[in-house]
N, C-alpha and C. Protein backbone atom coordinates (compact mmCIF):
# COMPACT_ATOMS: atom_id res chain seq x y z
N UNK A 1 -14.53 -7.12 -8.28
CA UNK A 1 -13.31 -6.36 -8.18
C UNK A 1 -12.34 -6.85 -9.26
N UNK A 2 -11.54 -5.90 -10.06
CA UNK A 2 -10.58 -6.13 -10.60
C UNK A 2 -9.61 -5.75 -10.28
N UNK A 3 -8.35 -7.21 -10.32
CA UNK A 3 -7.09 -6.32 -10.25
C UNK A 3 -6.02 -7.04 -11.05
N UNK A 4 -5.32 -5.91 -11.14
CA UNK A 4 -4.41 -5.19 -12.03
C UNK A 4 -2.69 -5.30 -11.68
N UNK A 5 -2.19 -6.17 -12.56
CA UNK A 5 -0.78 -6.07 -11.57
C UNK A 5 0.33 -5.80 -13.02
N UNK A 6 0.97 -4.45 -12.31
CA UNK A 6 1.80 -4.01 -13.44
C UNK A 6 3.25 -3.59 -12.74
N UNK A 7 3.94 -3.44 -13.67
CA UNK A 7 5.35 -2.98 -13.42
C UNK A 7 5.42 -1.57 -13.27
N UNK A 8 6.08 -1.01 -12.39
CA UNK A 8 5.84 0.93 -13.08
C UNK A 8 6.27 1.41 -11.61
N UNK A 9 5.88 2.72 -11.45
CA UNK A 9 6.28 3.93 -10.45
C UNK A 9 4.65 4.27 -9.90
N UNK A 10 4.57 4.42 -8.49
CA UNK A 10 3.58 3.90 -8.02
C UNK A 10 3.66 5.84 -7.78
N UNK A 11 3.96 6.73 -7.85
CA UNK A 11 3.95 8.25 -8.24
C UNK A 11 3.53 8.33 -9.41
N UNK A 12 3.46 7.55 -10.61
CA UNK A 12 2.69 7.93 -11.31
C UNK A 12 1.48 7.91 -11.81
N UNK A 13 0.51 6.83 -10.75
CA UNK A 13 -1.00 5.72 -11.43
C UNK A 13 -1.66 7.15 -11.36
N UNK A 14 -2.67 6.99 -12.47
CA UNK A 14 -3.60 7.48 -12.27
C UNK A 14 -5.14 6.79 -11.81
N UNK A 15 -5.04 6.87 -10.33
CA UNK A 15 -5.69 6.14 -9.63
C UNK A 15 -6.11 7.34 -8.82
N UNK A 16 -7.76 6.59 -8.19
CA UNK A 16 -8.08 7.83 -6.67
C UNK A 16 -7.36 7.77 -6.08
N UNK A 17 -6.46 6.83 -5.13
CA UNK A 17 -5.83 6.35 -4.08
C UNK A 17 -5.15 5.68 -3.91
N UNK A 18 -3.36 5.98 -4.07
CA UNK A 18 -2.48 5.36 -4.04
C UNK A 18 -1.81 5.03 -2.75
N UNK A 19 -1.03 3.66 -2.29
CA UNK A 19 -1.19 3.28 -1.20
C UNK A 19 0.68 3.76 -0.31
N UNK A 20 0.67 3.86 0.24
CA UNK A 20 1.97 4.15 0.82
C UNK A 20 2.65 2.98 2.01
N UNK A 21 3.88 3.01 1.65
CA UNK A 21 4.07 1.53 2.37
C UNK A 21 4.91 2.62 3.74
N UNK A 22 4.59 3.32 4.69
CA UNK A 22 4.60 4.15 5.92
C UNK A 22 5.56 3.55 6.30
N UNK A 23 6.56 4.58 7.50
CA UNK A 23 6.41 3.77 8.47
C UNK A 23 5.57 5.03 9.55
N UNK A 24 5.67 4.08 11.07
CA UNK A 24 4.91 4.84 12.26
C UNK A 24 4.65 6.16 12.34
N UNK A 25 6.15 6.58 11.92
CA UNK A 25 6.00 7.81 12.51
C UNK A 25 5.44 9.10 11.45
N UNK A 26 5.04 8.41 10.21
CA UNK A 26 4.54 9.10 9.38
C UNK A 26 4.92 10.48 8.46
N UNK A 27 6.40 10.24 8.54
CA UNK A 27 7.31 11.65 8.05
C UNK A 27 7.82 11.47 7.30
N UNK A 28 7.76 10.51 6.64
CA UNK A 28 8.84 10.15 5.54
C UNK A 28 10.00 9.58 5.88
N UNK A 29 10.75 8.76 4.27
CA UNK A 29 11.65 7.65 4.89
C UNK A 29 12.26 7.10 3.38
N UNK A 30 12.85 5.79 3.85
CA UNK A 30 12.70 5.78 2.73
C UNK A 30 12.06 4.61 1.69
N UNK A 31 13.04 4.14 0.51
CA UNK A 31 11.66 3.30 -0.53
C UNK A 31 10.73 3.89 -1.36
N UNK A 32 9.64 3.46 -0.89
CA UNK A 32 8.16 4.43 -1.68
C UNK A 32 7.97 5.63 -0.79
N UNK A 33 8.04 4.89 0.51
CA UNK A 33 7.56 6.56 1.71
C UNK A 33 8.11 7.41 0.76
N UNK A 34 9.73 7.16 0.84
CA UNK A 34 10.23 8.60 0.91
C UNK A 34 10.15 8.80 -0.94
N UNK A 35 9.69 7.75 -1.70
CA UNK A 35 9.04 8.31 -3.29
C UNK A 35 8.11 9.23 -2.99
N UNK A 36 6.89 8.84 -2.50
CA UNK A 36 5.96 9.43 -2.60
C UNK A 36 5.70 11.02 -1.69
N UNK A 37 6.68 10.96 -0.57
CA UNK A 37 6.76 12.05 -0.34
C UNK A 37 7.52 13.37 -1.06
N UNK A 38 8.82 13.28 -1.91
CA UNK A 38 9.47 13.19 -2.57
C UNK A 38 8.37 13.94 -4.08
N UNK A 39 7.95 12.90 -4.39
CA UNK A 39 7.05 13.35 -5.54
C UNK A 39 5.80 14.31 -4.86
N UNK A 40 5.10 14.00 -4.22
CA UNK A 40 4.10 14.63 -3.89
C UNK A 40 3.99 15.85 -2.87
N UNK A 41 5.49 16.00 -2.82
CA UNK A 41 5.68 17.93 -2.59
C UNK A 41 5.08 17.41 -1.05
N UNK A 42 5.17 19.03 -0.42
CA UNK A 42 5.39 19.20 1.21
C UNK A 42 4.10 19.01 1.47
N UNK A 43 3.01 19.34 0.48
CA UNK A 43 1.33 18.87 1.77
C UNK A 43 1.52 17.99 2.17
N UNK A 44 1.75 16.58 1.31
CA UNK A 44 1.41 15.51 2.48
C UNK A 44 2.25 15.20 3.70
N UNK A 45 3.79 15.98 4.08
CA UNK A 45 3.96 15.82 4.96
C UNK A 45 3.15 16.61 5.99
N UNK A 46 3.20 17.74 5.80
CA UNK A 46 2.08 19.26 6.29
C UNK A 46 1.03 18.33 7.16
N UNK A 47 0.30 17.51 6.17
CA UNK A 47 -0.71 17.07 6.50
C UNK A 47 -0.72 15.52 7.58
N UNK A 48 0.43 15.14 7.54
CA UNK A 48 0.99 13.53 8.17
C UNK A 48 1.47 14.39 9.50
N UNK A 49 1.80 15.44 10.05
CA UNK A 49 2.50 15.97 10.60
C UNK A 49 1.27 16.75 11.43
N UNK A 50 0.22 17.29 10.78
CA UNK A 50 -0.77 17.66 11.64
C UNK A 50 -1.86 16.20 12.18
N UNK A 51 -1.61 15.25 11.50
CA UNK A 51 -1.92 13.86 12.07
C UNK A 51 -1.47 13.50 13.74
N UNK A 52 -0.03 13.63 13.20
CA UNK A 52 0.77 13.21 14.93
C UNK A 52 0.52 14.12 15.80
N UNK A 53 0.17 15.57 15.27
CA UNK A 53 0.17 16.43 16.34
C UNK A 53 -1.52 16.67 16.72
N UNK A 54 -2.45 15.66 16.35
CA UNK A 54 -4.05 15.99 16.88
C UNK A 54 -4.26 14.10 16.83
N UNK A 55 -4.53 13.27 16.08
CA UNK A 55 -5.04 12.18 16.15
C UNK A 55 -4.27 10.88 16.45
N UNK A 56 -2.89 11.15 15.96
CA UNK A 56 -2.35 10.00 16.17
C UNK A 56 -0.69 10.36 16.56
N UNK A 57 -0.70 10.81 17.86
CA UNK A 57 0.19 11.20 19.03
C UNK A 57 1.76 10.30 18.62
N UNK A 58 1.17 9.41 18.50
CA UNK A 58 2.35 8.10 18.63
C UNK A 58 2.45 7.92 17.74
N UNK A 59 2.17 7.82 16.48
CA UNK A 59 2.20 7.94 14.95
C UNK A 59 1.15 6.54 14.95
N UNK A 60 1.54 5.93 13.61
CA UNK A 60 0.24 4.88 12.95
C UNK A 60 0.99 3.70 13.11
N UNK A 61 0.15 2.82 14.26
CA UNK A 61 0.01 1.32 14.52
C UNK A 61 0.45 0.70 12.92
N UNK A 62 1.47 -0.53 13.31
CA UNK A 62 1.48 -1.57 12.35
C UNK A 62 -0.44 -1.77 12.29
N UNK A 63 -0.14 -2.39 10.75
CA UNK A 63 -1.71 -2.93 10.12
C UNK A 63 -2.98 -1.95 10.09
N UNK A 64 -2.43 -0.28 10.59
CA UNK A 64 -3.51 0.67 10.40
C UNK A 64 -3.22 1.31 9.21
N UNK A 65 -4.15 2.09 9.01
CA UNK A 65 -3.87 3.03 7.71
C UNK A 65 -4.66 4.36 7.82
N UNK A 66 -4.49 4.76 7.21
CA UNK A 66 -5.37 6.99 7.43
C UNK A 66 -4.43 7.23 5.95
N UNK A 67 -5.45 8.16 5.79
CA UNK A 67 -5.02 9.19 4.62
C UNK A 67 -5.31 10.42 4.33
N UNK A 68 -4.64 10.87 3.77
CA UNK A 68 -3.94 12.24 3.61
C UNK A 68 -3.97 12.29 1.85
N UNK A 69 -4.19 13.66 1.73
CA UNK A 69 -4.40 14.68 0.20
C UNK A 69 -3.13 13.88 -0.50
N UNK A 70 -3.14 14.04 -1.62
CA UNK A 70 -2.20 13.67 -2.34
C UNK A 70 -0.72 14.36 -3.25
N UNK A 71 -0.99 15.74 -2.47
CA UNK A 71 -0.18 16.92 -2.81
C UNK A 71 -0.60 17.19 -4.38
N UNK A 72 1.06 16.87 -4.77
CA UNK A 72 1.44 16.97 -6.65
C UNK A 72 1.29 16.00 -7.22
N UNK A 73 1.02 14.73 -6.89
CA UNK A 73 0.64 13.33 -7.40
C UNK A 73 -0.81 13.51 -8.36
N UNK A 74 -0.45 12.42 -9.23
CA UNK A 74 -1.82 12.52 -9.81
C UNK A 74 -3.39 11.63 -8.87
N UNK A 75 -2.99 11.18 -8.03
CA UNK A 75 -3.94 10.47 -6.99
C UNK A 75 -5.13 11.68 -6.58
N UNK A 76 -5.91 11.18 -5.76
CA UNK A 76 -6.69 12.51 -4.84
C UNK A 76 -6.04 12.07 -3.62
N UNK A 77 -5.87 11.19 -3.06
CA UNK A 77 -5.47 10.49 -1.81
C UNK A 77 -4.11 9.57 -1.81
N UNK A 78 -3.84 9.76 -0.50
CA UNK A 78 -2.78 8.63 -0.39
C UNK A 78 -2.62 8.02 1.11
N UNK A 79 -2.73 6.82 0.80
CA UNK A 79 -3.32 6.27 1.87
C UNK A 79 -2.12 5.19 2.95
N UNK A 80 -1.80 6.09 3.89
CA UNK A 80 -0.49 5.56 4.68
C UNK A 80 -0.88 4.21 5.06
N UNK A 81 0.30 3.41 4.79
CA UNK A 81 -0.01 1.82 6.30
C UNK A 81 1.45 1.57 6.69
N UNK A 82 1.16 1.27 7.53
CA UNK A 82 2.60 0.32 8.33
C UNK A 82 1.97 -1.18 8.16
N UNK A 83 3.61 -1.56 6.92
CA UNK A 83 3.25 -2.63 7.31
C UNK A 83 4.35 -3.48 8.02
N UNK A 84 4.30 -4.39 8.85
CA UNK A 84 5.43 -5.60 9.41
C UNK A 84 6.63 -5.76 9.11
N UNK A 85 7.44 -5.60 9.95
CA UNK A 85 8.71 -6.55 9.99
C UNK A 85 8.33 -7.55 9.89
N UNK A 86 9.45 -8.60 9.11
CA UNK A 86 9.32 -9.91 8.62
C UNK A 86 9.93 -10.46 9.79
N UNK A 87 9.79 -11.63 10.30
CA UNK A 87 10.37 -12.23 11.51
C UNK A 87 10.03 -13.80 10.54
N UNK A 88 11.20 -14.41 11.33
CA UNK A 88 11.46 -15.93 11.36
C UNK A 88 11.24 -16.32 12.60
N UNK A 89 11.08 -15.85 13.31
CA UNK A 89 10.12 -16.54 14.97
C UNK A 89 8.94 -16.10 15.16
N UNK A 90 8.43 -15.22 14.51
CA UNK A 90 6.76 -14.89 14.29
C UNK A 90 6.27 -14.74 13.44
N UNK A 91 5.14 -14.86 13.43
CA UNK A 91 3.95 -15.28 12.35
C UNK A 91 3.27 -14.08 12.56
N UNK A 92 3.94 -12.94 11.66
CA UNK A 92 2.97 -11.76 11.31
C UNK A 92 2.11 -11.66 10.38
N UNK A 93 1.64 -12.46 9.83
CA UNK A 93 0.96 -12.19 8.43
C UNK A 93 -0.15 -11.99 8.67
N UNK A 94 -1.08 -11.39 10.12
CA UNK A 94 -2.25 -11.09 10.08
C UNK A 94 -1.99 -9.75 10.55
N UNK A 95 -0.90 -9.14 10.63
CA UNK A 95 -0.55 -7.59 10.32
C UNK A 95 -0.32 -7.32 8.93
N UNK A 96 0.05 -7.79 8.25
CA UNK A 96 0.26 -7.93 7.00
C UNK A 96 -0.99 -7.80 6.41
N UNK A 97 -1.99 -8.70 6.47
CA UNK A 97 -3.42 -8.83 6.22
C UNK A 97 -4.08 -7.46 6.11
N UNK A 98 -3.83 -7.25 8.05
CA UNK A 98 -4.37 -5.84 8.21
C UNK A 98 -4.26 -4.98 7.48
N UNK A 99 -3.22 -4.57 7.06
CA UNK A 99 -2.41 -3.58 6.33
C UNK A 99 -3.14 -2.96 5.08
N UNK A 100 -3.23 -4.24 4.47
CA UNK A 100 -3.95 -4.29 3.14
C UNK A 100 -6.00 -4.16 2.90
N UNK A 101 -6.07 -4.67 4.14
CA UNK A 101 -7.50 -4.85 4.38
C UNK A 101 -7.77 -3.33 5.20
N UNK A 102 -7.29 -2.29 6.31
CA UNK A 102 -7.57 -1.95 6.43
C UNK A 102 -7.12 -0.55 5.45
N UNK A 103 -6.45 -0.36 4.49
CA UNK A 103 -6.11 0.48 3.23
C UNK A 103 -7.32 0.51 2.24
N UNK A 104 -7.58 -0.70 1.61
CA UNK A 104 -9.10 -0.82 1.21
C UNK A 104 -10.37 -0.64 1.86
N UNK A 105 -10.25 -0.41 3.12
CA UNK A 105 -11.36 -0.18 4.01
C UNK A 105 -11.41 1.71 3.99
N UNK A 106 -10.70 2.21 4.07
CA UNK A 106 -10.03 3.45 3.98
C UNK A 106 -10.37 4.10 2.45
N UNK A 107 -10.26 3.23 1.68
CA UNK A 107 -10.29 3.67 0.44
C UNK A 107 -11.62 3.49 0.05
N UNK A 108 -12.31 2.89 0.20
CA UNK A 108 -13.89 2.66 0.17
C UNK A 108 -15.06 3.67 0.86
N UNK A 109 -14.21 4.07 1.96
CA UNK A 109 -14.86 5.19 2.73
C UNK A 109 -14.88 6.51 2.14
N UNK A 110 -13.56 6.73 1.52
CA UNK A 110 -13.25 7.78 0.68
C UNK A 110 -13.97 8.13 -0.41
N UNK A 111 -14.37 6.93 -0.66
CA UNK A 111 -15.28 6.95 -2.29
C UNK A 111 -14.45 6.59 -3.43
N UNK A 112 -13.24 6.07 -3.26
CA UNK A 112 -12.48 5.95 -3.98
C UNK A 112 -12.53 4.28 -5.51
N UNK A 113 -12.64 4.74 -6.51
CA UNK A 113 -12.86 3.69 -7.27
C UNK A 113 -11.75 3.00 -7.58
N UNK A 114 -10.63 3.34 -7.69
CA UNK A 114 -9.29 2.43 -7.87
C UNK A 114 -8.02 2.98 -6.60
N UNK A 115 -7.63 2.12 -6.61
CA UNK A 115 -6.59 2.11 -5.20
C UNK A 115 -5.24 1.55 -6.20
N UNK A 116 -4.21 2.28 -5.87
CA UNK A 116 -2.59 1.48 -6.27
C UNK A 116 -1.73 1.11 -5.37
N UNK A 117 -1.16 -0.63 -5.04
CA UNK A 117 -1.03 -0.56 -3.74
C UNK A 117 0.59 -1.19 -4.28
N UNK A 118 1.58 -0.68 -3.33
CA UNK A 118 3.27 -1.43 -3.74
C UNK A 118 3.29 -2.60 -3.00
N UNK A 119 4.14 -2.91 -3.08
CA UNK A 119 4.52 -4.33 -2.29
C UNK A 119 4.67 -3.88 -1.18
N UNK A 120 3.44 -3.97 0.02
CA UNK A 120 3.94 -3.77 1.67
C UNK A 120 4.78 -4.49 2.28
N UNK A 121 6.06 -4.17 3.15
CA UNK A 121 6.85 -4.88 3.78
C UNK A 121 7.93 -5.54 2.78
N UNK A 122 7.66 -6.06 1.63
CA UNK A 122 8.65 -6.54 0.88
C UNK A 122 9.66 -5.93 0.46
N UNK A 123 10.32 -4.27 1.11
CA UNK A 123 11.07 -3.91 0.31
C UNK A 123 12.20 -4.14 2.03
N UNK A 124 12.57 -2.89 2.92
CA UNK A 124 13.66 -3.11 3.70
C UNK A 124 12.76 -3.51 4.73
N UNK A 125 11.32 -4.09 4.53
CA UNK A 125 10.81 -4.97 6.15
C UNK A 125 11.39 -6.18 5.88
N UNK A 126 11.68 -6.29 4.67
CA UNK A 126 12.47 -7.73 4.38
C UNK A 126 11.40 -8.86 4.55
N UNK A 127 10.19 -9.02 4.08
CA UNK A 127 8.82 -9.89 3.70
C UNK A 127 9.67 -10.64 2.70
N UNK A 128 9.71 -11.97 2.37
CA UNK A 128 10.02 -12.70 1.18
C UNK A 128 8.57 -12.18 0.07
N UNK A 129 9.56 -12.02 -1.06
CA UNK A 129 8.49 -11.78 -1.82
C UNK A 129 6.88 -12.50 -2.40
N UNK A 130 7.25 -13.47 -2.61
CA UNK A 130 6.18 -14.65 -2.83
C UNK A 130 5.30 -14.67 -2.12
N UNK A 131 5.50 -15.18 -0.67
CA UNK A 131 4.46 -14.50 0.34
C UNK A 131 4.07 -13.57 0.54
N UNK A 132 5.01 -12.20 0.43
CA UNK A 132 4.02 -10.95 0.66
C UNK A 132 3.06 -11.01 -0.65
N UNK A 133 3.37 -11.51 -1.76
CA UNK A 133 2.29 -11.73 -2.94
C UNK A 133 1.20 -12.22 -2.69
N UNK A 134 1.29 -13.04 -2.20
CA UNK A 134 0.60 -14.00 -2.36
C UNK A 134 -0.80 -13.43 -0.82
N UNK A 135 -0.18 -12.75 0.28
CA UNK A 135 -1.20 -12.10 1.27
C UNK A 135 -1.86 -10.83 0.53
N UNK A 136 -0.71 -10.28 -0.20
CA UNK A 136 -1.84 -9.30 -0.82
C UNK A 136 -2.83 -9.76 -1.68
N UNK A 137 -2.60 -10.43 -3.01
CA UNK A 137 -3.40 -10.91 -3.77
C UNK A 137 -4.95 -11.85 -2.84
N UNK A 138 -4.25 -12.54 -2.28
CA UNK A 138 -5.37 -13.10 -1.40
C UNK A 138 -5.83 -12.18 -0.18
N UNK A 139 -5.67 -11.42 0.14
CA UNK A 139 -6.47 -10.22 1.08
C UNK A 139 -7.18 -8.96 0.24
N UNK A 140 -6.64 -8.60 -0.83
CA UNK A 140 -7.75 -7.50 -1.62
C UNK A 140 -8.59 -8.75 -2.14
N UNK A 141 -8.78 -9.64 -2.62
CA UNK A 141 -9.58 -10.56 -3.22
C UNK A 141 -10.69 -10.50 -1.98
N UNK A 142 -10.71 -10.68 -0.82
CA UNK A 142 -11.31 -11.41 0.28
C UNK A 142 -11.85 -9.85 0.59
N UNK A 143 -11.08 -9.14 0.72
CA UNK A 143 -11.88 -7.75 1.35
C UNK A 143 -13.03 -7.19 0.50
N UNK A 144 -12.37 -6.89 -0.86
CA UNK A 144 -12.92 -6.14 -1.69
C UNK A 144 -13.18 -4.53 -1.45
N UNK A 145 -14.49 -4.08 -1.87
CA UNK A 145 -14.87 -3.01 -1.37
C UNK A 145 -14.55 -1.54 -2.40
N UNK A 146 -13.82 -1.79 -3.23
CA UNK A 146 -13.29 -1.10 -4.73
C UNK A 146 -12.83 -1.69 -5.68
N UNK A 147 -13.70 -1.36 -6.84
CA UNK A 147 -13.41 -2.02 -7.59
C UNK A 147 -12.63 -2.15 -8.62
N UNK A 148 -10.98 -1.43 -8.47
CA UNK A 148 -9.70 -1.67 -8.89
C UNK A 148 -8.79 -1.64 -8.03
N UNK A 149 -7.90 -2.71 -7.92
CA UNK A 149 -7.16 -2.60 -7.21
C UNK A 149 -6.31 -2.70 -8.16
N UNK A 150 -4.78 -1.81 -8.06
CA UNK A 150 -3.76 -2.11 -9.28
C UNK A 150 -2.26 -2.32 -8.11
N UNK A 151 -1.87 -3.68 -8.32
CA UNK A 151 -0.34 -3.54 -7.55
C UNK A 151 0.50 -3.03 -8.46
N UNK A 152 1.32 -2.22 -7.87
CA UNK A 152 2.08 -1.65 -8.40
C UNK A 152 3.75 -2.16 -8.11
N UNK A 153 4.78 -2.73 -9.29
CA UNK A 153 5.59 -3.38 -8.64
C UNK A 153 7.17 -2.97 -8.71
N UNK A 154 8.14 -2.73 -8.49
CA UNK A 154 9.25 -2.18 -8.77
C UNK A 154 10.19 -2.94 -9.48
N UNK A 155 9.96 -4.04 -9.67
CA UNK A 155 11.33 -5.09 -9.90
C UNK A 155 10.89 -6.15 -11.11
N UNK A 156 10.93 -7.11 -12.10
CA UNK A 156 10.88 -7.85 -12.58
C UNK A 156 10.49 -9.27 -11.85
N UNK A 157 11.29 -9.84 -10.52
CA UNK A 157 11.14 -10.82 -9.92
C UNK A 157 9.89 -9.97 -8.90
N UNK A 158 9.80 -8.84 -8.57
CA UNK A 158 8.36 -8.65 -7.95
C UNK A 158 7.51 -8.75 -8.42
N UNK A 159 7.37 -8.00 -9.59
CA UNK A 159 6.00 -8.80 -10.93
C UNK A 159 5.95 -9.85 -11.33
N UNK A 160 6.78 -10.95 -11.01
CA UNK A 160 6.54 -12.45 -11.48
C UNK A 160 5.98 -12.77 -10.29
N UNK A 161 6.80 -12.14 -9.31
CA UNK A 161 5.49 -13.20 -7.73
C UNK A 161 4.18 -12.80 -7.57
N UNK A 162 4.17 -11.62 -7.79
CA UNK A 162 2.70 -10.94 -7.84
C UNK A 162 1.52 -11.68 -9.17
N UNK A 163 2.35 -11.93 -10.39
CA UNK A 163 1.60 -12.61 -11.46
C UNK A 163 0.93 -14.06 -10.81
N UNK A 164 2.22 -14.79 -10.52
CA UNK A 164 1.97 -15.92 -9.68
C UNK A 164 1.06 -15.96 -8.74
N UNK A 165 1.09 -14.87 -8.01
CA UNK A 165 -0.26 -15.60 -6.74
C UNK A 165 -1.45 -14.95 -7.02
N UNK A 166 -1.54 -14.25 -8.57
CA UNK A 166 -2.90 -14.28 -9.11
C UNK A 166 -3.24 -15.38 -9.76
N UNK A 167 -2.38 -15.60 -10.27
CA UNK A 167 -2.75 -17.20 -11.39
C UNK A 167 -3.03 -18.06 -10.71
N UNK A 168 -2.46 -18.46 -9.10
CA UNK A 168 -2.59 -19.13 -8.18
C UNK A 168 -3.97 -18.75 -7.51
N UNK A 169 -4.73 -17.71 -7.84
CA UNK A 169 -5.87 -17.42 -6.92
C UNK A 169 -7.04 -17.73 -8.08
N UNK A 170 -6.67 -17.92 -9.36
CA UNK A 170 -7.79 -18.00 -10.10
C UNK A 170 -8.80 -16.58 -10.95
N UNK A 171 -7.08 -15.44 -9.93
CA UNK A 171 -7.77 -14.13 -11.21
C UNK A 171 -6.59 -13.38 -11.21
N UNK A 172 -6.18 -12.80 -13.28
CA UNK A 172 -4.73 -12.49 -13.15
C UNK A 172 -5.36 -11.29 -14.09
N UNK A 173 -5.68 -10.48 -14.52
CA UNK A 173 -5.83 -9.03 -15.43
C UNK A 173 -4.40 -7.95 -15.18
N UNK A 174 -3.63 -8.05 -16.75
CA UNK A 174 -2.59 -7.17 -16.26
C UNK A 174 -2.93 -5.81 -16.88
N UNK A 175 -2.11 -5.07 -16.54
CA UNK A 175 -2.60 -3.04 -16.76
C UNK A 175 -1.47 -2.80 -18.26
C-alpha cells in the first residue's frame, strides 16, 4: 500500500473513493460533510436519505461507514463514517480506528484502487491533531486492502502532523 499525504480540497482528488468525515444522521453538515455535499450536488443526499429510510433507520453508528455514488465529484464513491467525539475521560481511539478501518474495508469491497481520506474527528469532534494522525497513519498501514490511500489535509499544521506520523511509522510518499 501506498500512501500519500497532501495538502488540498478533498472535492477535488481524483480518486475511486473519497472518504467523508459524516455525521449519524447522514444529511449533511458541516466541515467536509457539508463540502462534499455541497460539491457533489443533491444525489448523494437523494441517496444518504434513501439509506435512513430502508437500511439504516437511526442513521450510521460511530466507527461504521456505507457508501453512496459520488454525484458531481470526480470520485465514483464516497464513502460516509462517523467518526468520535474527542473526550478527556474516554479513550475512544478504537472508534477512531474503526472509522478508518472500516472505510477501507468498504472501499476494497467496492473495487476501489485509491481512497482519499480527511482528517476524521480532527476538525469540530475536536481530536488533537497529532493523534488523530498518528491513528490514521497507523490504522490504513495495519488494515490495508487498497492500494492508495491519499490523506487529504486542510491546514498547514494538519499536514505537518500527518507528515510526522508517517516519518514516525517508517513510510512517508507525498502527492
Amino acid at each position: 500500500m501506498q500512501i500519500e499525504i497532501v495538502r488540498g480540497d478533498i472535492t477535488r482528488q481524483e480518486v475511486d473513493a473519497i472518504v467523508n468525515a459524516a455525521n449519524s444522521s447522514l444529511l449533511g453538515g458541516g466541515g467536509v460533510d457539508g463540502a462534499i455535499h455541497r460539491a457533489g450536488g443533491p444525489e448523494i443526499l437523494e441517496e444518504c436519505r434513501r439509506l435512513r429510510a430502508t437500511t439504516l433507520p437511526d442513521g450510521l453508528p460511530t466507527g461504521h461507514a456505507v457508501a453512496t455514488g459520488a454525484g458531481r465529484l470526480p470520485a465514483r464513491w464516497v464513502i460516509h463514517t462517523v467518526g468520535p467525539v474527542w473526550s478527556r475521560r474516554e479513550d475512544r481511539t478504537p472508534l477512531l480506528e474503526s472509522a478508518y478501518r472500516e472505510s477501507l474495508r468498504v472501499a476494497a469491497e467496492l473495487g476501489a484502487e485509491s481512497v482519499a481520506f480527511p482528517a476524521v474527528s480532527a476538525g469540530v469532534y475536536g481530536w488533537p491533531m497529532d493523534d488523530a494522525a498518528r491513528v490514521a497513519v497507523r490504522t490504513a498501514q495495519a488494515t490495508g486492502g487498497v492500494p492508495l490511500v491519499r490523506f487529504v489535509l486542510f491546514s498547514d499544521d494538519a499536514l505537518a502532523a500527518f507528515e510526522h506520523a508517517a516519518a514516525g511509522s517508517g513510510q512517508r510518499d507525498e502527492g
